[in-house]
Protein backbone atom coordinates (compact mmCIF):
# COMPACT_ATOMS: atom_id res chain seq x y z
CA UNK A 1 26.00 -23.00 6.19
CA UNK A 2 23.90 -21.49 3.46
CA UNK A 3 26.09 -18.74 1.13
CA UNK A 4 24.94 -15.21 1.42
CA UNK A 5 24.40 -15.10 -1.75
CA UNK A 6 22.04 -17.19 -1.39
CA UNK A 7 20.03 -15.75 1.24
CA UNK A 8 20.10 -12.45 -0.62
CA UNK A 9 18.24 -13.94 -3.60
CA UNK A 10 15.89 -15.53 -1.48
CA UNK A 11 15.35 -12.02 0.65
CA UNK A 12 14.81 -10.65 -3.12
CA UNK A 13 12.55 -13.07 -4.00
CA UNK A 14 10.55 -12.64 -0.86
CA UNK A 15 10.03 -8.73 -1.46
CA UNK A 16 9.37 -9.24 -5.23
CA UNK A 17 6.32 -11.52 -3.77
CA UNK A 18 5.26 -9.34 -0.98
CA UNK A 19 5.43 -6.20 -3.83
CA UNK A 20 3.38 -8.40 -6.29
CA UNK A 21 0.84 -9.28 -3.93
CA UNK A 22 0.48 -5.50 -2.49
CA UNK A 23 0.37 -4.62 -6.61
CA UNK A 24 -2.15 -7.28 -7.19
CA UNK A 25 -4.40 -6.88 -4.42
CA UNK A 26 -4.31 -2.64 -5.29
CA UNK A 27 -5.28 -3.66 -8.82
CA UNK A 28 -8.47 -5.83 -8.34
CA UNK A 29 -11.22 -4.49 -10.41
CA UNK A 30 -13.85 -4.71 -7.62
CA UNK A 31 -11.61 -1.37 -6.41
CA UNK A 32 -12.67 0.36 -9.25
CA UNK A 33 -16.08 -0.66 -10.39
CA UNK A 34 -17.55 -1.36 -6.66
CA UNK A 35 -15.63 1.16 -4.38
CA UNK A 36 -15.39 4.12 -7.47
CA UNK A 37 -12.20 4.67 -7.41
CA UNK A 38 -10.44 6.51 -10.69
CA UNK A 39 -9.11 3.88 -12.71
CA UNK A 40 -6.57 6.09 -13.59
CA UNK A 41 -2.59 6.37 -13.12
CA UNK A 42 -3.46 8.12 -9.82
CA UNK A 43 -6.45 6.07 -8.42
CA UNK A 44 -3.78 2.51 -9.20
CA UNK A 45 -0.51 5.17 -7.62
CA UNK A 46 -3.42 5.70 -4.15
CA UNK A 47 -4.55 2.19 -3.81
CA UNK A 48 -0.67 0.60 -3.69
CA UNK A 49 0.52 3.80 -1.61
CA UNK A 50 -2.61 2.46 0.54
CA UNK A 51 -1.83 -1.34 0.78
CA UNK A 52 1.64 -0.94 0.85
CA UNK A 53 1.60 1.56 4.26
CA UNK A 54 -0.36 -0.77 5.94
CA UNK A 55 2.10 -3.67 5.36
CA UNK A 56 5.26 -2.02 5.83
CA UNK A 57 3.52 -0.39 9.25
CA UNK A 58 3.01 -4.02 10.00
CA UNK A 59 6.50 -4.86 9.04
CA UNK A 60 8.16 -1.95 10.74
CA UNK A 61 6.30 -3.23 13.94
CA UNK A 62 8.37 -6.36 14.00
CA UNK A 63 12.32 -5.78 14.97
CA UNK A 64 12.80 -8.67 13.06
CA UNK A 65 11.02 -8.08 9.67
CA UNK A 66 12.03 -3.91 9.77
CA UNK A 67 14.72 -5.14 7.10
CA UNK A 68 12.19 -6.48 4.96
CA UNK A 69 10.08 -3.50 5.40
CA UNK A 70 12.97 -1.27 3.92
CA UNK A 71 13.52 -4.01 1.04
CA UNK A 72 9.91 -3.70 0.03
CA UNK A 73 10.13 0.39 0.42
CA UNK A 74 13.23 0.25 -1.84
CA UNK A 75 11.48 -2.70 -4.44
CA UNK A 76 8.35 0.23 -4.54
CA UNK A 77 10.75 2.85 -5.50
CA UNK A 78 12.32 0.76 -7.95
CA UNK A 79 9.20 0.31 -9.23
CA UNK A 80 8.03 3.66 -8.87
CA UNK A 81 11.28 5.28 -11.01
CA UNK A 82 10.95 2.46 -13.58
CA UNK A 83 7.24 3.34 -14.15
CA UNK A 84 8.35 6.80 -14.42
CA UNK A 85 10.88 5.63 -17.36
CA UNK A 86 8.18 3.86 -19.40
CA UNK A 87 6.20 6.80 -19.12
CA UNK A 88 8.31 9.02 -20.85
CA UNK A 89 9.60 10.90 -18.05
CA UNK A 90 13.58 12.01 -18.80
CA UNK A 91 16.51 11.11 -16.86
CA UNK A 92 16.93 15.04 -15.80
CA UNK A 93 12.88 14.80 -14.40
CA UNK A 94 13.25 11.66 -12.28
CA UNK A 95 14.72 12.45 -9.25
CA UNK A 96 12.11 15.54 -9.20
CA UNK A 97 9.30 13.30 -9.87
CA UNK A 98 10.46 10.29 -7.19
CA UNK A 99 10.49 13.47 -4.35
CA UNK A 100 6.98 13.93 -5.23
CA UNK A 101 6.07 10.46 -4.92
CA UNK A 102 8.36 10.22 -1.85
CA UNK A 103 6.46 12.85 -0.50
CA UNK A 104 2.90 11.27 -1.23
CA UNK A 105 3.83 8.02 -0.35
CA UNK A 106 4.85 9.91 3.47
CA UNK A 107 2.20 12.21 3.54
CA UNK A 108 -0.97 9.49 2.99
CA UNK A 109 1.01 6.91 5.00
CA UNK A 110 0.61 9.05 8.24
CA UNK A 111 -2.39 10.55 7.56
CA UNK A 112 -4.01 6.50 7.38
CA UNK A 113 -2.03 6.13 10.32
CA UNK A 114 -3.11 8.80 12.43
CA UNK A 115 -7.15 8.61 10.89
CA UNK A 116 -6.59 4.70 12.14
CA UNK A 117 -6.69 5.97 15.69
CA UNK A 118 -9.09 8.77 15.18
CA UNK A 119 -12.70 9.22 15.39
CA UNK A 120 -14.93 6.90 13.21
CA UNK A 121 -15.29 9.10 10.25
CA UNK A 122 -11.96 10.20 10.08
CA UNK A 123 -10.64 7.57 8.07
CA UNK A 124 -13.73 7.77 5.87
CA UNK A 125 -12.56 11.74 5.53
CA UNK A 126 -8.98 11.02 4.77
CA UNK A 127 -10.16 8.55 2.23
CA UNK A 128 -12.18 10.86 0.97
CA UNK A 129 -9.36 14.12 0.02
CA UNK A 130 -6.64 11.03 -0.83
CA UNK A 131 -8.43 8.85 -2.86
CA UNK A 132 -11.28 10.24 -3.75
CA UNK A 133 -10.05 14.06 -4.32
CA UNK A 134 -12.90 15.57 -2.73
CA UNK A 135 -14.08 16.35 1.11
CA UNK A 136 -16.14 13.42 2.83
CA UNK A 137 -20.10 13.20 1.66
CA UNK A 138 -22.54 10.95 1.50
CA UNK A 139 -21.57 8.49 -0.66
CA UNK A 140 -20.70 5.26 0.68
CA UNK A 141 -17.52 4.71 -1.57
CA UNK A 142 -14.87 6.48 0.76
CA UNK A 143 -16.90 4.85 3.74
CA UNK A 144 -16.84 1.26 2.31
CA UNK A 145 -12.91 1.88 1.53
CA UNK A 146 -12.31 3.22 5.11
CA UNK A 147 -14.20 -0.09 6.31
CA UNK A 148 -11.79 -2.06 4.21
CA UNK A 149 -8.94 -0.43 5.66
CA UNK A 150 -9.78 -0.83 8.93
CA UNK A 151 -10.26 -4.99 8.42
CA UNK A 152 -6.99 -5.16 6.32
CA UNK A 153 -5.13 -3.42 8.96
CA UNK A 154 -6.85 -5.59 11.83
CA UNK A 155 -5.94 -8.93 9.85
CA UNK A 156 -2.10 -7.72 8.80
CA UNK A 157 -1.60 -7.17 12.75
CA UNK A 158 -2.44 -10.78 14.02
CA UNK A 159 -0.50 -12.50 10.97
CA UNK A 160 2.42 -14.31 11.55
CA UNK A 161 5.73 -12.78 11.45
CA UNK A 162 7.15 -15.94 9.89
CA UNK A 163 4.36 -16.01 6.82
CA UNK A 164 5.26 -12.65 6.40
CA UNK A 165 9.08 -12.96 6.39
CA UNK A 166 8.37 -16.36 3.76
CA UNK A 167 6.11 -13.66 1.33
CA UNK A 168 2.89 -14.80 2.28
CA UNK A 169 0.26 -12.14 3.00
CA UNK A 170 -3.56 -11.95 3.26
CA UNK A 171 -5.16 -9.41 2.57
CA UNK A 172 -9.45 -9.10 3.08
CA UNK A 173 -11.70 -9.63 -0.36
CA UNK A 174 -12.97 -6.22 -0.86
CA UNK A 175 -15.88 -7.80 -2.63
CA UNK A 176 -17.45 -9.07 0.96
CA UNK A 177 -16.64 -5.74 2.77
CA UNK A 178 -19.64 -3.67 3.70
CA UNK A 179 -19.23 0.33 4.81
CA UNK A 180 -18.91 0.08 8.40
């Protein structure tokens, strides 16, 4: 019988990947340069609030990986107050400041949820005012993003539920994906 303990660390380990790979795949430059978003504090905060909805809705849709969906939650919160603490934010300020993210990280999460199911553009829109800061246009930026989305979501649903619960994850390369 393996020790709890054990199987803790390795659940640990597991969402410490999963985070990286949702932080590493929110970070790659093409994001910035190619798809114009701010390469700013909030453009980086939008892009992992984006990746890491779709996984945990993929996660959540699995009764057996919904724990690991609330590890990885917890690991970005974690992450979230600690970033806070470099920043400069005070002890007094945090708890404030983690509502507010709370409250982003809820608010975009169903809005890509319910734009998922919508009409064409309305991902595009809701790409647009969350990412972008502005309503929908013409540019093809919030378009090729909302393209992205839609083949990131599409791939996360047919992986494996075991690769998943052993921290492996693909995501698409952004750099192929064309505005649908």
């Amino acid at each position: 019988m393996i020790p709890h303990v054990f199987r803790r660390r390795t659940r640990s380990d597991t969402i410490s990947t999963l985070y990286g790979m949702i932080v590493a795949q929110a970070r790659l430059p093409c994001f910035y340069s190619e798809y114009a978003v701010a390469d700013t504090v909030n453009g980086r905060f939008d892009l992992i609030i984006l990746h890491l909805s779709m996984v945990l809705e993929r996660l959540f849709a699995d009764l057996a990986l919904r724990e690991l969906g609330q590890g990885l939650f917890d690991r970005f919160c974690e992450d979230m107050d600690d970033n806070l603490r470099e920043m400069g934010v005070g002890d007094l300020t945090v708890p404030k400041e983690m509502r507010r993210i709370g409250d982003a990280f809820y608010g975009r999460a169903q809005a890509y949820r319910a734009a998922l199911t919508g009409q064409a553009d309305e991902l595009a829109e809701t790409i647009a005012r969350n990412v972008y800061g502005r309503p929908l246009g013409t540019e093809a930026a919030p378009r090729r993003l909302a393209a992205y989305i839609r083949q990131a979501h599409h791939e996360l649903a047919v992986q494996e539920a075991a690769a998943l619960a052993a921290g492996k994850i693909g995501f698409p390369d952004p750099a192929v994906v064309v505005a649908g």
